[in-house]
Structures are given as structure tokens and as C-alpha cells.
PDB file of N, CA and C in Angstrom:
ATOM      1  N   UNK A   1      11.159   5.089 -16.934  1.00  0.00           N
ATOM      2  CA  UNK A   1      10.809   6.492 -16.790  1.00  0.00           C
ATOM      3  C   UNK A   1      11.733   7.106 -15.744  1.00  0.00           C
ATOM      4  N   UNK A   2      12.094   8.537 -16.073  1.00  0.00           N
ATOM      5  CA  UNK A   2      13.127   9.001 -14.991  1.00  0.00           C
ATOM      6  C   UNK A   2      12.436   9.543 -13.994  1.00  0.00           C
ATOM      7  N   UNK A   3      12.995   9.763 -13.068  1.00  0.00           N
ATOM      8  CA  UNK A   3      12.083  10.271 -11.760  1.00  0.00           C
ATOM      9  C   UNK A   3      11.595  12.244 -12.180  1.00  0.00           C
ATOM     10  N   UNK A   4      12.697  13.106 -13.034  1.00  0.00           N
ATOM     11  CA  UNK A   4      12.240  14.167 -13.434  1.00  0.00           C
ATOM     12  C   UNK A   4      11.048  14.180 -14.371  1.00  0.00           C
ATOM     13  N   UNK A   5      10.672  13.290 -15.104  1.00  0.00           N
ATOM     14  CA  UNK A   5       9.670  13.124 -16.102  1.00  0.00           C
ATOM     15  C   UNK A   5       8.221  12.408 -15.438  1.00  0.00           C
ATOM     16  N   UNK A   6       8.449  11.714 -13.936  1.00  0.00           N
ATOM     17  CA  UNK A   6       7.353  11.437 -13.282  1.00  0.00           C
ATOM     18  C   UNK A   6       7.157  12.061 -12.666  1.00  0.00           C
ATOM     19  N   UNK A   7       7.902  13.098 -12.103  1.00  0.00           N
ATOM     20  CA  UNK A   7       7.615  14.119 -11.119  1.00  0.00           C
ATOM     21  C   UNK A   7       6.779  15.043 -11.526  1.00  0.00           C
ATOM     22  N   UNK A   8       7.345  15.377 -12.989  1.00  0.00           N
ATOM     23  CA  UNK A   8       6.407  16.594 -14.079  1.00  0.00           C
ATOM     24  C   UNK A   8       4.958  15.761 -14.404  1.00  0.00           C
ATOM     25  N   UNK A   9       5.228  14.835 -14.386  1.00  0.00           N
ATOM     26  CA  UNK A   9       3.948  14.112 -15.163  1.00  0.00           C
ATOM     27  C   UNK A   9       3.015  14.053 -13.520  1.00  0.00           C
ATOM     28  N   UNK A  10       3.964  13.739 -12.680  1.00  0.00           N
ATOM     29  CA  UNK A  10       2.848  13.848 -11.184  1.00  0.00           C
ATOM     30  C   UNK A  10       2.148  15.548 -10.911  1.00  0.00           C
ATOM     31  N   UNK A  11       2.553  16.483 -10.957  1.00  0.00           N
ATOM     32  CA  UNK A  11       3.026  17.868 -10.828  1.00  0.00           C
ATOM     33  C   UNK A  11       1.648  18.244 -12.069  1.00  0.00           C
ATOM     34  N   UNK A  12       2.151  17.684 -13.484  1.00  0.00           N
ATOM     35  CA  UNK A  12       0.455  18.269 -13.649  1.00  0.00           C
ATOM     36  C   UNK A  12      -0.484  17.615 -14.176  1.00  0.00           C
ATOM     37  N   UNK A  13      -0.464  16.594 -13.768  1.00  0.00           N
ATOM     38  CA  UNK A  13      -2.392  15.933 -12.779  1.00  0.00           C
ATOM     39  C   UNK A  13      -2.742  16.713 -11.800  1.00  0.00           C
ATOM     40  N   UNK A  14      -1.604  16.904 -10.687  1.00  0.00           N
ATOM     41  CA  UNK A  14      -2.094  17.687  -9.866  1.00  0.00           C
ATOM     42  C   UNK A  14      -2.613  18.608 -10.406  1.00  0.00           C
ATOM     43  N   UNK A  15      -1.784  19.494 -10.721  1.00  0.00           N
ATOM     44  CA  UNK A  15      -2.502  21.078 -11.667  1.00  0.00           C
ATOM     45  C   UNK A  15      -4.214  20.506 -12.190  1.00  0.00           C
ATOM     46  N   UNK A  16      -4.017  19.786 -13.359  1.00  0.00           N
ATOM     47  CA  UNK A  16      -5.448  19.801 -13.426  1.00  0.00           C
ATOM     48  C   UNK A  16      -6.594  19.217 -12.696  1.00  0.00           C
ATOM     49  N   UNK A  17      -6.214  18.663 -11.380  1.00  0.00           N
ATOM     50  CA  UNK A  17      -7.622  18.388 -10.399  1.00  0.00           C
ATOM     51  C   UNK A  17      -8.102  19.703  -9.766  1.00  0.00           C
ATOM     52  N   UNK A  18      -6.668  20.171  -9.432  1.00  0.00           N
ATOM     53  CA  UNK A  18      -7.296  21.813  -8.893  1.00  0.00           C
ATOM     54  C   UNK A  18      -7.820  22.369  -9.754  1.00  0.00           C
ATOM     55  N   UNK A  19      -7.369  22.132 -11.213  1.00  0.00           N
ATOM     56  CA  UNK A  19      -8.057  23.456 -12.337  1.00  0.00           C
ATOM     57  C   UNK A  19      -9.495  22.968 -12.186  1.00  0.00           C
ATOM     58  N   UNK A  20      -9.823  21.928 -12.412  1.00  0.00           N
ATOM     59  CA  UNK A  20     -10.884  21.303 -12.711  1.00  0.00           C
ATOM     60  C   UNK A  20     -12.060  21.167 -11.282  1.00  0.00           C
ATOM     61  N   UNK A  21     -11.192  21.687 -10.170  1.00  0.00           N
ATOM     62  CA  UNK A  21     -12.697  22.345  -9.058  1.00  0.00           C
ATOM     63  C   UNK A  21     -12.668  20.862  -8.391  1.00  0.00           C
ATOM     64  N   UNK A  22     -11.808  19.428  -8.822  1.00  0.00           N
ATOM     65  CA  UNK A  22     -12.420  18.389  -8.088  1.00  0.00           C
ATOM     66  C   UNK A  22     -12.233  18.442  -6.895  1.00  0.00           C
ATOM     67  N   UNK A  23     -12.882  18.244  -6.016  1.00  0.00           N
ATOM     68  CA  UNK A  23     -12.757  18.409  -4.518  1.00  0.00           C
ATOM     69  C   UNK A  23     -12.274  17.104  -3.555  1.00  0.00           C
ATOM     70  N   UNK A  24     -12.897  15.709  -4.397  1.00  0.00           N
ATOM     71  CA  UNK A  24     -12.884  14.632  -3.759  1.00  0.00           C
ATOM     72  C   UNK A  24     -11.559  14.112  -3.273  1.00  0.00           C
ATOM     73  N   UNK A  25     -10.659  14.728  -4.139  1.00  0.00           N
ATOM     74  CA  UNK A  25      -8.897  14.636  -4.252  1.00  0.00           C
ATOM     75  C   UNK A  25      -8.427  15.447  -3.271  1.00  0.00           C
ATOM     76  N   UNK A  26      -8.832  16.029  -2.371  1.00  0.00           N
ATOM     77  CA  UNK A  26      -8.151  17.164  -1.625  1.00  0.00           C
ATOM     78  C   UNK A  26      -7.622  16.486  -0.587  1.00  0.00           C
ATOM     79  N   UNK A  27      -7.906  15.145   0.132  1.00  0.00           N
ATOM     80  CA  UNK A  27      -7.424  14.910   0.832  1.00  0.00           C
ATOM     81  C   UNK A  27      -5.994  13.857   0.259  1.00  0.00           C
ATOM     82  N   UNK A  28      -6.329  13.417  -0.744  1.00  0.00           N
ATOM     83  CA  UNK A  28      -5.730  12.436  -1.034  1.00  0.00           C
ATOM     84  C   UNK A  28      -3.918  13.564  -1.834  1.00  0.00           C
ATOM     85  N   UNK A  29      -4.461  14.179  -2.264  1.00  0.00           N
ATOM     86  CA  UNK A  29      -3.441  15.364  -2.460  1.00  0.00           C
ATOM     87  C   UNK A  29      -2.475  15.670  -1.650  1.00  0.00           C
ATOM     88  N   UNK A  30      -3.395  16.323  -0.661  1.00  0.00           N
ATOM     89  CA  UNK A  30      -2.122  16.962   0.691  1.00  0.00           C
ATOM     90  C   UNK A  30      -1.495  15.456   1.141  1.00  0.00           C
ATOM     91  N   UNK A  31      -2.456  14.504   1.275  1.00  0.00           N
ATOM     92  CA  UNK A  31      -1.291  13.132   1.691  1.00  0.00           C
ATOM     93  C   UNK A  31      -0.280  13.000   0.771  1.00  0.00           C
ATOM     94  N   UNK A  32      -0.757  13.092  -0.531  1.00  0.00           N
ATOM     95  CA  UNK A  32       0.763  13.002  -1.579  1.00  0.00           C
ATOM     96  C   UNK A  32       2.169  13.943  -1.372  1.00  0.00           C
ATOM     97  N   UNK A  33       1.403  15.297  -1.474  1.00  0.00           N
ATOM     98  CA  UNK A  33       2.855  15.921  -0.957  1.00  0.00           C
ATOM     99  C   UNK A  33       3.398  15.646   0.398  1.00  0.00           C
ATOM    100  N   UNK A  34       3.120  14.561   1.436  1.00  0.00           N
ATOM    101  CA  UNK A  34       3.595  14.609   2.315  1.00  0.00           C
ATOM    102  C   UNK A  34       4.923  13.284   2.023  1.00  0.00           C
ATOM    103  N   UNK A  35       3.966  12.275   0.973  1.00  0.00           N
ATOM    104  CA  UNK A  35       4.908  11.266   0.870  1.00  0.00           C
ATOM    105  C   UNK A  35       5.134  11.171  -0.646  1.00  0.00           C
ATOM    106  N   UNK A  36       5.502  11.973  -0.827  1.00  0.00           N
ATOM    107  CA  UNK A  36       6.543  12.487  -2.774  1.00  0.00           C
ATOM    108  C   UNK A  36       7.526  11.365  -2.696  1.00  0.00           C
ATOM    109  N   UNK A  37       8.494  11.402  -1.710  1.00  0.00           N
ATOM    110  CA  UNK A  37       8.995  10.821  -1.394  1.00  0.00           C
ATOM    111  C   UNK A  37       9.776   9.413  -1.986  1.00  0.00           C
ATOM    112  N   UNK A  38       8.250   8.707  -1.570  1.00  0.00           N
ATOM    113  CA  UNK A  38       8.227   7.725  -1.948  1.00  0.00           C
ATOM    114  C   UNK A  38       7.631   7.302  -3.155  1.00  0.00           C
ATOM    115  N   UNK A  39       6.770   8.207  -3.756  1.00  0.00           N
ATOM    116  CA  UNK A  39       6.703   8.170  -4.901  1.00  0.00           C
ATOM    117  C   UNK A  39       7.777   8.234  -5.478  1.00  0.00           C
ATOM    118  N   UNK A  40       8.846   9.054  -5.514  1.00  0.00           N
ATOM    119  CA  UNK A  40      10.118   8.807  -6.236  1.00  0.00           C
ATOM    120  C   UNK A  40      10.724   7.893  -6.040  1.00  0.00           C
ATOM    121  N   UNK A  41      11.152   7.428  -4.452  1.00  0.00           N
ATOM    122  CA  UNK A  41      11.315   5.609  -4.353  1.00  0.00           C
ATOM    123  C   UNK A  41      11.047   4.361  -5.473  1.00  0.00           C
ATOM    124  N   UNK A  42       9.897   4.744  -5.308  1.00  0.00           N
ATOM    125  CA  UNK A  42       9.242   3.233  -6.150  1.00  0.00           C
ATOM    126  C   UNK A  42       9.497   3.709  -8.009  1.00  0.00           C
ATOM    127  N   UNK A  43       9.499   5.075  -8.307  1.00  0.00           N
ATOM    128  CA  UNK A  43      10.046   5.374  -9.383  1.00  0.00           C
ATOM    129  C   UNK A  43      11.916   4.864 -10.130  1.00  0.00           C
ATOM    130  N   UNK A  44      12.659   5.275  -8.929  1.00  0.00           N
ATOM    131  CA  UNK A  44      14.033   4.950  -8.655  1.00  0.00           C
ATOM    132  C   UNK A  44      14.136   3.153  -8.863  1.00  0.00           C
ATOM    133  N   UNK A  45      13.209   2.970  -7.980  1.00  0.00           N
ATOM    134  CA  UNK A  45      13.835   1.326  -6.942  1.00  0.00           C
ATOM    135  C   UNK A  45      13.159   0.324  -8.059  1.00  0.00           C
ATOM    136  N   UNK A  46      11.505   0.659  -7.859  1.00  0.00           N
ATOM    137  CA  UNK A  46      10.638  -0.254  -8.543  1.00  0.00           C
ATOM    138  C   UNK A  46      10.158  -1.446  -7.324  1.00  0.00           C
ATOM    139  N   UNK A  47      10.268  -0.356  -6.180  1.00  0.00           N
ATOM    140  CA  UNK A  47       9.954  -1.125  -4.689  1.00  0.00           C
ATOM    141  C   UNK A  47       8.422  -0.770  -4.635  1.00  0.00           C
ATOM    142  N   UNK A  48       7.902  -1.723  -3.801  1.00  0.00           N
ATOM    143  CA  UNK A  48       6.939  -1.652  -3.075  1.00  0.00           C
ATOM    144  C   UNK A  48       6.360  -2.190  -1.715  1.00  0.00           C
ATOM    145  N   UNK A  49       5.671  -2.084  -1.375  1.00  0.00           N
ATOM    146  CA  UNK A  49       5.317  -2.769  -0.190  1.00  0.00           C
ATOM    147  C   UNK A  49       4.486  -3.783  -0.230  1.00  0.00           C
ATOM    148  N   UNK A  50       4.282  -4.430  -1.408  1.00  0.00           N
ATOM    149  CA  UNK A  50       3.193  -5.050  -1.800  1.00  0.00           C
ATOM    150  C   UNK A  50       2.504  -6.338  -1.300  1.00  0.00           C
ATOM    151  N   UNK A  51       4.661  -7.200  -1.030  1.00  0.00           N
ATOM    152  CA  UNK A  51       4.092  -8.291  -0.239  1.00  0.00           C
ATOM    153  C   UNK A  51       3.615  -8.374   1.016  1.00  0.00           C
ATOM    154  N   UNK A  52       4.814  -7.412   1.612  1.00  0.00           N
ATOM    155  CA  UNK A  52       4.009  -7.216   2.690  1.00  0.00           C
ATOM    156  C   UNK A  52       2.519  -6.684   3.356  1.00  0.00           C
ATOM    157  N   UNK A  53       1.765  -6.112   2.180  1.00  0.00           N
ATOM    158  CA  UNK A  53       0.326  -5.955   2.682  1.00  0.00           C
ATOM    159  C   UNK A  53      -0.229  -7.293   2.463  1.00  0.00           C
ATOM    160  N   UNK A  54       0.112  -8.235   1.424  1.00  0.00           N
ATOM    161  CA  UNK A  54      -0.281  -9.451   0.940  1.00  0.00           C
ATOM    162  C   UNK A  54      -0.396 -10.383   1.918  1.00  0.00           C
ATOM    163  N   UNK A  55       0.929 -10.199   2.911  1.00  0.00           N
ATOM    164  CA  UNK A  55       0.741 -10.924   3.961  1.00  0.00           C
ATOM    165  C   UNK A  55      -0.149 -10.334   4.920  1.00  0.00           C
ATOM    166  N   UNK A  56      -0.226  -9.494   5.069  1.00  0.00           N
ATOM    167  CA  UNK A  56      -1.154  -8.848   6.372  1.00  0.00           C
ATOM    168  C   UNK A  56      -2.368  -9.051   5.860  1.00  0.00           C
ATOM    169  N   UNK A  57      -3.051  -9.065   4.745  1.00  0.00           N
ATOM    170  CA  UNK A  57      -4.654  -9.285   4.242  1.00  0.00           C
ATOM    171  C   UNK A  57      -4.791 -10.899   4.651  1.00  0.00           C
ATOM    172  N   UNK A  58      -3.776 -12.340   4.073  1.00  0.00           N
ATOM    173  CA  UNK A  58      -3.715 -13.333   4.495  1.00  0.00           C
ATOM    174  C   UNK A  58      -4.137 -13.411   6.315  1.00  0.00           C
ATOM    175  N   UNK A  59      -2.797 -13.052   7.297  1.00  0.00           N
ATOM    176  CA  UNK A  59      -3.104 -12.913   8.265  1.00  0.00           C
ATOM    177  C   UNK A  59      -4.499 -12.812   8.678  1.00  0.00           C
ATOM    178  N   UNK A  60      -5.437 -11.718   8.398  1.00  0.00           N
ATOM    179  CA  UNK A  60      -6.549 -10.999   8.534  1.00  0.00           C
ATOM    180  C   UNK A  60      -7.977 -11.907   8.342  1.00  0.00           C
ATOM    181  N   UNK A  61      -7.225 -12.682   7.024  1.00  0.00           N
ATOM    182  CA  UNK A  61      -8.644 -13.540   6.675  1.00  0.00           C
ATOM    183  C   UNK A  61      -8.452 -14.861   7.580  1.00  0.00           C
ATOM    184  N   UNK A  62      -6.854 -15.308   7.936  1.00  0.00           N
ATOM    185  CA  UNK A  62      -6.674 -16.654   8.769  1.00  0.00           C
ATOM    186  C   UNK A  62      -7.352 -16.396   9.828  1.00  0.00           C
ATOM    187  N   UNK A  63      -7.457 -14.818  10.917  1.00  0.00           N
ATOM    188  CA  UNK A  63      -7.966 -14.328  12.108  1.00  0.00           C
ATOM    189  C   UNK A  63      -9.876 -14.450  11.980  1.00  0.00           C
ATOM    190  N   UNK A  64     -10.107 -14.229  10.825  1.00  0.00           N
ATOM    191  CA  UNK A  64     -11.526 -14.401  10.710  1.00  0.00           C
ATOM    192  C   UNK A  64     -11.709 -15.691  10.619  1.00  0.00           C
ATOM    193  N   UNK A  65     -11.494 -16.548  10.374  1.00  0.00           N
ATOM    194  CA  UNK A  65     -11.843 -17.791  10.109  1.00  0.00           C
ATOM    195  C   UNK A  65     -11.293 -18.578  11.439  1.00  0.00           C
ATOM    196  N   UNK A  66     -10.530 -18.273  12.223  1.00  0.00           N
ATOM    197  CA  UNK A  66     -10.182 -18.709  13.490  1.00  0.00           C
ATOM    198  C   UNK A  66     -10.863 -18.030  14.518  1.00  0.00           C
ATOM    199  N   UNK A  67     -11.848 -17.128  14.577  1.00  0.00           N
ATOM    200  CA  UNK A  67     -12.727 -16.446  15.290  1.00  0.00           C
ATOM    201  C   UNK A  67     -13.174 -17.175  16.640  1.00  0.00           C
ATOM    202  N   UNK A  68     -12.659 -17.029  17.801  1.00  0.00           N
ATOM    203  CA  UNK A  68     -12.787 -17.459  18.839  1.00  0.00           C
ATOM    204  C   UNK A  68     -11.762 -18.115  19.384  1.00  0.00           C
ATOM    205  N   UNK A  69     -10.546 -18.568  18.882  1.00  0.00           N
ATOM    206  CA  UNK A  69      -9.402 -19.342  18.944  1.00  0.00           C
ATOM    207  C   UNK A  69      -8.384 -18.630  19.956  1.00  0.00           C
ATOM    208  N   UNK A  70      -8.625 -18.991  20.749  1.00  0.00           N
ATOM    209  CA  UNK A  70      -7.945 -18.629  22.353  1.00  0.00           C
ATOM    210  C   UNK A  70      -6.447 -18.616  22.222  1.00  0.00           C
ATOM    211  N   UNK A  71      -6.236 -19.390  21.988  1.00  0.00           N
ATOM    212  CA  UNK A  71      -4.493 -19.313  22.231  1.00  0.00           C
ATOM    213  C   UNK A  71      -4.162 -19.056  20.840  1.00  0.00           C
ATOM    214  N   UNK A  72      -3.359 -18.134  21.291  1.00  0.00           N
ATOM    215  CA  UNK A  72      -1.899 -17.187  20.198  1.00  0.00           C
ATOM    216  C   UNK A  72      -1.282 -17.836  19.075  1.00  0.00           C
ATOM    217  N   UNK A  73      -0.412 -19.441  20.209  1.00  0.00           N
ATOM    218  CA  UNK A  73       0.363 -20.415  19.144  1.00  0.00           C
ATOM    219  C   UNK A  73      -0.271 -20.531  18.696  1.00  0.00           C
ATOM    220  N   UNK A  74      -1.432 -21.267  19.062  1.00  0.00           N
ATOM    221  CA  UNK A  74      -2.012 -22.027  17.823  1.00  0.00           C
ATOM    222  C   UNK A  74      -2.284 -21.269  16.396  1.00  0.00           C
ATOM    223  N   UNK A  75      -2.832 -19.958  16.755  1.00  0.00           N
ATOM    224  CA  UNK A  75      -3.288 -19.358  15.381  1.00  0.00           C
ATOM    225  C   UNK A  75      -1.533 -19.293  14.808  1.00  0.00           C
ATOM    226  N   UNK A  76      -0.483 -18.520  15.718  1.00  0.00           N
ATOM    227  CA  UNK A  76       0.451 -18.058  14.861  1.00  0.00           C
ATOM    228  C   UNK A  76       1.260 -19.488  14.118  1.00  0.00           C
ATOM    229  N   UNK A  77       1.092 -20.847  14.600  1.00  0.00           N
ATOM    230  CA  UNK A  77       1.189 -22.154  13.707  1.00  0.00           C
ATOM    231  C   UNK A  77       0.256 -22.035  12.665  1.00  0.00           C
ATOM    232  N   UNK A  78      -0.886 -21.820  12.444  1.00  0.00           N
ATOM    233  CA  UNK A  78      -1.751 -21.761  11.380  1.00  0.00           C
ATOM    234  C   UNK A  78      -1.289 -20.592  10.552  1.00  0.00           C
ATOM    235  N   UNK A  79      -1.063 -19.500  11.283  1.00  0.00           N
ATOM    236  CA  UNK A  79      -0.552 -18.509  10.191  1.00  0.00           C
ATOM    237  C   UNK A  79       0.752 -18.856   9.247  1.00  0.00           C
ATOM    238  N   UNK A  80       1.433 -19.292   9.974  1.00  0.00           N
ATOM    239  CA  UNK A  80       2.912 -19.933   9.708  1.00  0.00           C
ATOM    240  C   UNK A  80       2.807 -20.969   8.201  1.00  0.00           C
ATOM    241  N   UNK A  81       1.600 -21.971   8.843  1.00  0.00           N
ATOM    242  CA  UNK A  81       1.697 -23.092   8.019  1.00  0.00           C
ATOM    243  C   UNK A  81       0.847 -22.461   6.337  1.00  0.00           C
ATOM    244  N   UNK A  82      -0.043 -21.524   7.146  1.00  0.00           N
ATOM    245  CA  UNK A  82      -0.805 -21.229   5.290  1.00  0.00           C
ATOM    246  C   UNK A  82       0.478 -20.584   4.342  1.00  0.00           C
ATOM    247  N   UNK A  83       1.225 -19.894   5.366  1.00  0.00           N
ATOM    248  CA  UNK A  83       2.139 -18.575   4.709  1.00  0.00           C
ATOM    249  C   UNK A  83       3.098 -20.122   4.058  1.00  0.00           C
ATOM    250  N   UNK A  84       3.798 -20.964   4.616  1.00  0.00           N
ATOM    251  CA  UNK A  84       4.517 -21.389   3.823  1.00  0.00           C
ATOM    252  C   UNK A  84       4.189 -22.434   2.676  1.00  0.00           C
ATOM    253  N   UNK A  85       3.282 -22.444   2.497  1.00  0.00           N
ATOM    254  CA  UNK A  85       2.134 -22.903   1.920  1.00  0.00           C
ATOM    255  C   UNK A  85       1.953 -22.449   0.161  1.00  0.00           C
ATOM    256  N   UNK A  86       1.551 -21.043   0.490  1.00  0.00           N
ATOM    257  CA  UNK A  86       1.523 -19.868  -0.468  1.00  0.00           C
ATOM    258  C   UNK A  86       2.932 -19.324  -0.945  1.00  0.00           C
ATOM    259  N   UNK A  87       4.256 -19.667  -0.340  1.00  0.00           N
ATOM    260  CA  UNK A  87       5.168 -19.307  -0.724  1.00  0.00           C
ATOM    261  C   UNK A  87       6.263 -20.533  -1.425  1.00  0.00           C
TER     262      UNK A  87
END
């Protein structure tokens, strides 16, 4: 898909949430036009940020399950060892 034909195709959804009075979208809206941007990015590239949230949710659940674990190394060795693990 070209980025002019996702832009139009982004451009009117928009149109019809406003036609259509939905309100729940209003915030999520004005955030879009702030980062169009990158919507065209990932249109162009076919990038995302994906792994990297992948890793940060990992991280997140290793921190819960280490809950009380005083020293740093140790968790960031455990983080280390699941991540190469999974990769």
C-alpha cells in the first residue's frame, strides 16, 4: 500500500468517527495527528517497535517474579540469561 492511499484511507475513518458523534476517539485522535508521522514510517519502512516493547513486557514480568531481590546484578544476569534464552 502507498503511503498516499493510507493516508486517504487514514483521513476518512477519521471523517467518519467525527460524523458519527463518537466521542471515545477524541483523545486517541488528537494523539494521531500528533504522530502521522509515524504512521507513514511504518507504512514506508514496515518498522515497528515491536521488539522492543517485547522486551520491556519480558523485563517487567522477570521484575515481578524477582520481587524483593536487592541487588541490580543479579536481576540484570537473570534478565540477560531469560533474554538470551528467548532469542
Amino acid at each position: 500500500m502507498s503511503v498516499k492511499i493510507a493516508l486517504e484511507k487514514l483521513e476518512l475513518w477519521k471523517k467518519s468517527i467525527v460524523e458519527n458523534g463518537i466521542k471515545s476517539f477524541d483523545s486517541f485522535l488528537k494523539m494521531l495527528e500528533t504522530k502521522q508521522d509515524y504512521v507513514v514510517n511504518y507504512v514506508e519502512n514496515h518498522l515497528s517497535n515491536a521488539v522492543t516493547e517485547g522486551c520491556n513486557n519480558l523485563i517487567r514480568a522477570i521484575r515481578r517474579i524477582s520481587f524483593g531481590m536487592t541487588n541490580f546484578q543479579n536481576l540484570r544476569w537473570r534478565v540477560l540469561a531469560v533474554q538470551c534464552v528467548v532469542h
